[in-house]
C-alpha atoms as a PDB file:
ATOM      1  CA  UNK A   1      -2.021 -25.753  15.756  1.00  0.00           C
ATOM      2  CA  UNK A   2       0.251 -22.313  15.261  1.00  0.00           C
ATOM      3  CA  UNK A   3       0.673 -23.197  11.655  1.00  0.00           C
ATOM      4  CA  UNK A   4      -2.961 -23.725  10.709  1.00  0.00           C
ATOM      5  CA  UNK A   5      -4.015 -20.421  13.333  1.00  0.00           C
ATOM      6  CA  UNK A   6      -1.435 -18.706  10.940  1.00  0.00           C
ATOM      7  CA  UNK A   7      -3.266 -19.888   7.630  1.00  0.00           C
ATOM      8  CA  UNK A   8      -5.970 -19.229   8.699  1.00  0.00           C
ATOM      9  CA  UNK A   9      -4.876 -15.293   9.827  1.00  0.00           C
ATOM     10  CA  UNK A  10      -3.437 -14.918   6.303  1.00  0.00           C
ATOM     11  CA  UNK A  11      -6.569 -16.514   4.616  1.00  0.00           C
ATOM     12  CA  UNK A  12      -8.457 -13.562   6.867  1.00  0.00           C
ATOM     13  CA  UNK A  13      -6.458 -11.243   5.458  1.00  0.00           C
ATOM     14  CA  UNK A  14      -6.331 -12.188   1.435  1.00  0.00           C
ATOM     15  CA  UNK A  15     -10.437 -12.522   1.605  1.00  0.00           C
ATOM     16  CA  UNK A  16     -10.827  -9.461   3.299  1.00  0.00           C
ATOM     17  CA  UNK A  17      -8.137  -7.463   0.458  1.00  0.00           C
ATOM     18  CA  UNK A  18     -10.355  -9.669  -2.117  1.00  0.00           C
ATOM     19  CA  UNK A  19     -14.020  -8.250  -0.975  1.00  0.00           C
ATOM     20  CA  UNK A  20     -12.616  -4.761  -0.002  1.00  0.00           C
ATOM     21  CA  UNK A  21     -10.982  -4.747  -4.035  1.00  0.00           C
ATOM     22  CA  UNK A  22     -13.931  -5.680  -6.055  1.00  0.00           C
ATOM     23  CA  UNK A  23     -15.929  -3.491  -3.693  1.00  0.00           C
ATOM     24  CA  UNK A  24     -13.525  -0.342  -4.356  1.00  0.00           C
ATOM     25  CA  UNK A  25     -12.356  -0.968  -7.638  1.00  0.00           C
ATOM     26  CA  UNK A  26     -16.455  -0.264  -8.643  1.00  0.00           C
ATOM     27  CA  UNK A  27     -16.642   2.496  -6.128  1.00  0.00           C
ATOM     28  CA  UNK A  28     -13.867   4.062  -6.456  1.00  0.00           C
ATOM     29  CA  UNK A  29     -14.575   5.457 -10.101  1.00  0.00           C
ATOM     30  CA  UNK A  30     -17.515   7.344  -8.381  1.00  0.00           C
ATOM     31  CA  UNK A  31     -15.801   9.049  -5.764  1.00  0.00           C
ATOM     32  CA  UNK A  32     -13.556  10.269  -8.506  1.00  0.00           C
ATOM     33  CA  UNK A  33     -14.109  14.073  -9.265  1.00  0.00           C
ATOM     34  CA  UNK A  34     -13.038  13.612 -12.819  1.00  0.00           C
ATOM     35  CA  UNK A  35     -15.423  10.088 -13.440  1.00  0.00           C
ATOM     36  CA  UNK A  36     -18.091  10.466 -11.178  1.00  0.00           C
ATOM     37  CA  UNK A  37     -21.646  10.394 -12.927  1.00  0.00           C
ATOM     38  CA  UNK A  38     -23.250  12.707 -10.615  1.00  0.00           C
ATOM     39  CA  UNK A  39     -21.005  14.884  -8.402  1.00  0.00           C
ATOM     40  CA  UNK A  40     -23.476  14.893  -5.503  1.00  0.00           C
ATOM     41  CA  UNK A  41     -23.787  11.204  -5.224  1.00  0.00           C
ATOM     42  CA  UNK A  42     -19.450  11.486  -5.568  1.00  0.00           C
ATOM     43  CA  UNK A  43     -19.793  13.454  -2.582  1.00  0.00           C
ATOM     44  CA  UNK A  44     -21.940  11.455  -0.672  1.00  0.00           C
ATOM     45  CA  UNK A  45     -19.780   8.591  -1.418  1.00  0.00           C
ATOM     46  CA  UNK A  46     -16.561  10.246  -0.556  1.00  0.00           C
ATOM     47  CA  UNK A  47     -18.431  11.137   2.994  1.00  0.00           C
ATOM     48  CA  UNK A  48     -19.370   8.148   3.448  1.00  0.00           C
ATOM     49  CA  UNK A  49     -16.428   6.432   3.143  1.00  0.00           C
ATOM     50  CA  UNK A  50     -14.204   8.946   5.071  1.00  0.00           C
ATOM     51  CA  UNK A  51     -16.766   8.262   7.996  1.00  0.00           C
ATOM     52  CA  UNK A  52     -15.616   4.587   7.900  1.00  0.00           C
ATOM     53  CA  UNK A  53     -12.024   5.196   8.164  1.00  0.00           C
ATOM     54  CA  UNK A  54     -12.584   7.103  11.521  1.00  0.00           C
ATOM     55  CA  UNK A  55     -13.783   4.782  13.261  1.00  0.00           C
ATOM     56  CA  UNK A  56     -10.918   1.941  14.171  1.00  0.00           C
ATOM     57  CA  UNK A  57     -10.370  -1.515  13.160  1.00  0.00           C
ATOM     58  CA  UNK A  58     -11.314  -3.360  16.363  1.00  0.00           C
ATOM     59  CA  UNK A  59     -14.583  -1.669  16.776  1.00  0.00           C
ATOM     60  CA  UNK A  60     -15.716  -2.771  13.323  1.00  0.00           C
ATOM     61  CA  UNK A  61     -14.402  -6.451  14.146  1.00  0.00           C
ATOM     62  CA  UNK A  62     -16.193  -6.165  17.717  1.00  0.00           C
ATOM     63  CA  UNK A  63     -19.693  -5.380  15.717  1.00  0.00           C
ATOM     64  CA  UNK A  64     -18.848  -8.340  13.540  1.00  0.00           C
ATOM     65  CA  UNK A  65     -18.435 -10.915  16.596  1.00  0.00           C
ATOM     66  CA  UNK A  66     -21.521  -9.009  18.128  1.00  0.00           C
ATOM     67  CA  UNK A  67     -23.576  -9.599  15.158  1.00  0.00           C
ATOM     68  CA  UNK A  68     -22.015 -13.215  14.030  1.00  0.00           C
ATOM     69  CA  UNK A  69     -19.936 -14.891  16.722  1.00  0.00           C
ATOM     70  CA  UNK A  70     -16.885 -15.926  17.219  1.00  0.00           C
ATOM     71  CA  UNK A  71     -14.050 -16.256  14.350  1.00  0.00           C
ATOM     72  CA  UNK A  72     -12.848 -16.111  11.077  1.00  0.00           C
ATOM     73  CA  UNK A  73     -15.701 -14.784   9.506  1.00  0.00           C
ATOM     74  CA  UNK A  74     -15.952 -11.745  12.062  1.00  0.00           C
ATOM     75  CA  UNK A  75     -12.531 -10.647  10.971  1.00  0.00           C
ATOM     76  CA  UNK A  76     -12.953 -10.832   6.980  1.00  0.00           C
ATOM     77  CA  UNK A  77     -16.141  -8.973   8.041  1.00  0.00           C
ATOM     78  CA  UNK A  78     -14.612  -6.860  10.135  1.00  0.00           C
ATOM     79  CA  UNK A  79     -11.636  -5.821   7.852  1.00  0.00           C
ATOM     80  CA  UNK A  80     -13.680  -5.592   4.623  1.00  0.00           C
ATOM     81  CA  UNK A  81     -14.611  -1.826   5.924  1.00  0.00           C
ATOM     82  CA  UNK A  82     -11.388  -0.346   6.864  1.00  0.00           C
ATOM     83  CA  UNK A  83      -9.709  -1.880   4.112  1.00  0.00           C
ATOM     84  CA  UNK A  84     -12.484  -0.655   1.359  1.00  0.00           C
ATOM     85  CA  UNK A  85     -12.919   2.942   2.903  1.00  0.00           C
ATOM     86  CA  UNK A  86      -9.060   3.080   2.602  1.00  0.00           C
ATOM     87  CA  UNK A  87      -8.531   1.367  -0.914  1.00  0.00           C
ATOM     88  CA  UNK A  88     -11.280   4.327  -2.223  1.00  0.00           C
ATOM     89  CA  UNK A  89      -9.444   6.881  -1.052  1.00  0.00           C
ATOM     90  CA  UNK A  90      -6.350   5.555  -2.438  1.00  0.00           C
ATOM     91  CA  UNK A  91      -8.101   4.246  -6.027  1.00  0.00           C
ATOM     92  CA  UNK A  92      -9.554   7.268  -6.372  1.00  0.00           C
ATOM     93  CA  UNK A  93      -6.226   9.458  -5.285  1.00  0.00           C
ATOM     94  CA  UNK A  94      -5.164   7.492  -8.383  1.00  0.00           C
ATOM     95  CA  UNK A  95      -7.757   8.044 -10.856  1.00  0.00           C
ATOM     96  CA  UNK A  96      -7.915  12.208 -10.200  1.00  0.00           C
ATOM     97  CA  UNK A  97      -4.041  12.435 -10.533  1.00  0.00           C
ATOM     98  CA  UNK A  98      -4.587  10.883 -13.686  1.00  0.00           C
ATOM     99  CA  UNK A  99      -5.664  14.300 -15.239  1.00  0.00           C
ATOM    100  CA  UNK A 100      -8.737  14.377 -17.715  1.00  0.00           C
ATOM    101  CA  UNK A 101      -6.574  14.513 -20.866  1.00  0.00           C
ATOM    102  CA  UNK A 102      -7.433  10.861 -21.567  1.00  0.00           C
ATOM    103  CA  UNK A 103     -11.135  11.424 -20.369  1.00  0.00           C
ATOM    104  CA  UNK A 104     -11.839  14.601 -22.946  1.00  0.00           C
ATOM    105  CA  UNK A 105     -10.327  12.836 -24.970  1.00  0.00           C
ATOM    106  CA  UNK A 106     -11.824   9.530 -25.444  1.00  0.00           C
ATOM    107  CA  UNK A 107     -15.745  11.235 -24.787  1.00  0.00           C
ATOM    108  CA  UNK A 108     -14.305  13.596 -28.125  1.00  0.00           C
ATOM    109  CA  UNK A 109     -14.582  10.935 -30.355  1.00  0.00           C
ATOM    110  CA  UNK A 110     -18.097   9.624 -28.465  1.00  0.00           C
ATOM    111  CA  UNK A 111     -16.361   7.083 -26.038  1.00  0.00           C
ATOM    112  CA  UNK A 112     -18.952   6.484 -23.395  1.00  0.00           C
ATOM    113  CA  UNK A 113     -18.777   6.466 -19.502  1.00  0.00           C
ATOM    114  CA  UNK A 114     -17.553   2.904 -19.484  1.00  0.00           C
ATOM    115  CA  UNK A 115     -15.093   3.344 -22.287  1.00  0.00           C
ATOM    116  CA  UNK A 116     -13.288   5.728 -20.906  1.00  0.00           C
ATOM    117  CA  UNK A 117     -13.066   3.794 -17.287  1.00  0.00           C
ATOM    118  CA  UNK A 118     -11.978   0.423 -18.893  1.00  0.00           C
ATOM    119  CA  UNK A 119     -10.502   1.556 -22.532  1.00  0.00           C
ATOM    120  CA  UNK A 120      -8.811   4.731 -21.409  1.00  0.00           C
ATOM    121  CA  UNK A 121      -7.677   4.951 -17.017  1.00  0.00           C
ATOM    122  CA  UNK A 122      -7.749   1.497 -16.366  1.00  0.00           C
ATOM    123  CA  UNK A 123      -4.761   0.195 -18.675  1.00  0.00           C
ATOM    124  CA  UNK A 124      -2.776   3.337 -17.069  1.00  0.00           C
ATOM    125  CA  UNK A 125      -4.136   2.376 -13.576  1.00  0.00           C
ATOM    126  CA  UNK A 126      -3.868  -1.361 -13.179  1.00  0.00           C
ATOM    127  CA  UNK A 127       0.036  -1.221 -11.966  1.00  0.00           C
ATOM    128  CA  UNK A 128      -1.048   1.606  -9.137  1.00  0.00           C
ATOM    129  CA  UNK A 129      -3.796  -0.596  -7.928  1.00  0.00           C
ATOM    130  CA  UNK A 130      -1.609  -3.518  -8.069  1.00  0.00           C
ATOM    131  CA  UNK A 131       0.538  -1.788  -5.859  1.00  0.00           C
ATOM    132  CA  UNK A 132      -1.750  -0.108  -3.735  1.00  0.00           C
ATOM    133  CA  UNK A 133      -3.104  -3.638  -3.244  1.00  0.00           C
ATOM    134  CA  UNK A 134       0.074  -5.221  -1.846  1.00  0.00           C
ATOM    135  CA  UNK A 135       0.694  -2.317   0.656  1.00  0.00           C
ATOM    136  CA  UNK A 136      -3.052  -2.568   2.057  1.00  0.00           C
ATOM    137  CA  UNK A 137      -1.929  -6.620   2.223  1.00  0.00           C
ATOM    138  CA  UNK A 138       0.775  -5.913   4.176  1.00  0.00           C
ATOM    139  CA  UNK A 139      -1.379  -4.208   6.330  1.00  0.00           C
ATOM    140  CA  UNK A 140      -4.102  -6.158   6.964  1.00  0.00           C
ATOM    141  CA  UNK A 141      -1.769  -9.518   8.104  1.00  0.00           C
ATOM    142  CA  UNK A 142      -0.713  -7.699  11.299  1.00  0.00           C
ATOM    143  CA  UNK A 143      -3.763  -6.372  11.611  1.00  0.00           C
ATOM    144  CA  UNK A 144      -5.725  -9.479  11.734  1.00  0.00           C
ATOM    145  CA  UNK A 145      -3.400 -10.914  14.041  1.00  0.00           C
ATOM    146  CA  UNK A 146      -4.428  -8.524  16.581  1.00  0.00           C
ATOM    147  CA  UNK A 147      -8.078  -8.552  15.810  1.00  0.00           C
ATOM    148  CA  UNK A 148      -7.962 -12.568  16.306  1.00  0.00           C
ATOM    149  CA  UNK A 149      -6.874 -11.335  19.967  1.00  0.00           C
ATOM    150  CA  UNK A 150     -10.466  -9.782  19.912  1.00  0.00           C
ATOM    151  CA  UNK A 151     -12.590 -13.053  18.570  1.00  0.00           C
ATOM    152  CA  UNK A 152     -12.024 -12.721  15.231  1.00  0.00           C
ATOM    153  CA  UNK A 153      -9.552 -15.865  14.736  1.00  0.00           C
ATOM    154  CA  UNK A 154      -6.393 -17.054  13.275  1.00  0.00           C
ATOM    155  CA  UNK A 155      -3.361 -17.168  14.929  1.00  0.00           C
ATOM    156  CA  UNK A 156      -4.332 -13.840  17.485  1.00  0.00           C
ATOM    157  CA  UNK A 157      -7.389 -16.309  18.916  1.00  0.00           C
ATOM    158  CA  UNK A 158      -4.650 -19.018  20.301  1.00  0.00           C
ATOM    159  CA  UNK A 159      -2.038 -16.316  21.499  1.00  0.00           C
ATOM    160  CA  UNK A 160      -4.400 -15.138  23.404  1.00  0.00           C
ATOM    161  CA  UNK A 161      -5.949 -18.452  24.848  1.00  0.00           C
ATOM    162  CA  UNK A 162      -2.418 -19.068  25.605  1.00  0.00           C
ATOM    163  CA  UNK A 163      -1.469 -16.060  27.107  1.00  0.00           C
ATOM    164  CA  UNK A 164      -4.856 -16.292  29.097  1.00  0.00           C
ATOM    165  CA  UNK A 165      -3.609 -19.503  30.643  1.00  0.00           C
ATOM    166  CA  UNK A 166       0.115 -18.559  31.255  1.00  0.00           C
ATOM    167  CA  UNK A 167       0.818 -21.555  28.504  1.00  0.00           C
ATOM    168  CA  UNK A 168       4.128 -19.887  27.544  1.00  0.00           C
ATOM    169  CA  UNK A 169       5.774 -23.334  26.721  1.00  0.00           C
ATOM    170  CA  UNK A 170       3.426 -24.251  23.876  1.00  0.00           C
ATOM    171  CA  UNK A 171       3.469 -20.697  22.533  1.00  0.00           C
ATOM    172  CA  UNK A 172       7.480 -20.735  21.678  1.00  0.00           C
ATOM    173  CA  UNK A 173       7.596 -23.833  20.117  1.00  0.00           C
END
């Protein structure tokens, strides 16, 4: 029962690092002062998402198991906006430190919006996010843990039936 609770809290936490990717990789080029198509709707973005990542983990998973119930479900749900507010700000940390050397330079030669994302950042980019990817990974397994402790499943849902009825035996096998 321990070993599928843990699958099931590391399943919680690769889904939700999934969603929160393709959902930042896309918005993450719009926050971006040097590719955003419209600077005001960059800002808006970039507002938006630093609202997200003030409010904490658990209350996002607690309006998850209000709105859906009880388990695994509420906790991908629940982590998908911490992890995607903070995987923007990261992504796009990324793509202004790139410069816009490569930018000028591909729109020079006529290179549209989406040639310079995919022809020109992205093949400089893809190790970063890789990286940036594993650290938020790392982050989210703990986290998930103790968000299971709140409804949201895995392996935090049967600590804390155990610990709710003193079953300390079963819990260190």
């Amino acid at each position: 029962e321990l070993i599928s609770g843990m699958l099931t809290t590391l399943i919680i936490a690769f889904l939700a690092v999934l969603f929160s990717f393709v959902l930042s990789f896309l918005l993450s080029f719009f926050v971006a002062n040097n590719t955003t198509p419209n600077k005001y709707i960059g800002q808006l973005l970039r507002y938006s998402v630093m609202l997200i990542r003030t409010i904490p983990t658990p209350i996002w998973v607690l309006i998850a198991v209000a709105s859906i119930g009880f388990g695994p479900m509420a906790g991908i749900i629940g982590l998908l906006f911490p992890t995607t507010s903070y995987l923007v700000k990261a992504f796009a940390a990324q793509i202004e430190e790139e410069g816009n050397e490569i930018i000028e330079a591909i729109q020079s030669v006529g290179g549209t919006w989406w040639h310079v994302i995919f022809k020109g950042l992205l093949p400089k980019l893809l190790t970063g996010f890789t990286a940036t990817l594993g650290v938020r990974f790392e982050l989210d397994v703990p986290e998930s843990v103790i968000l299971g402790m709140v409804g949201a499943g895995g392996i935090g849902y049967l600590l804390q039936s155990y610990i709710q009825y003193y079953d300390f035996a079963n819990l260190t096998l």
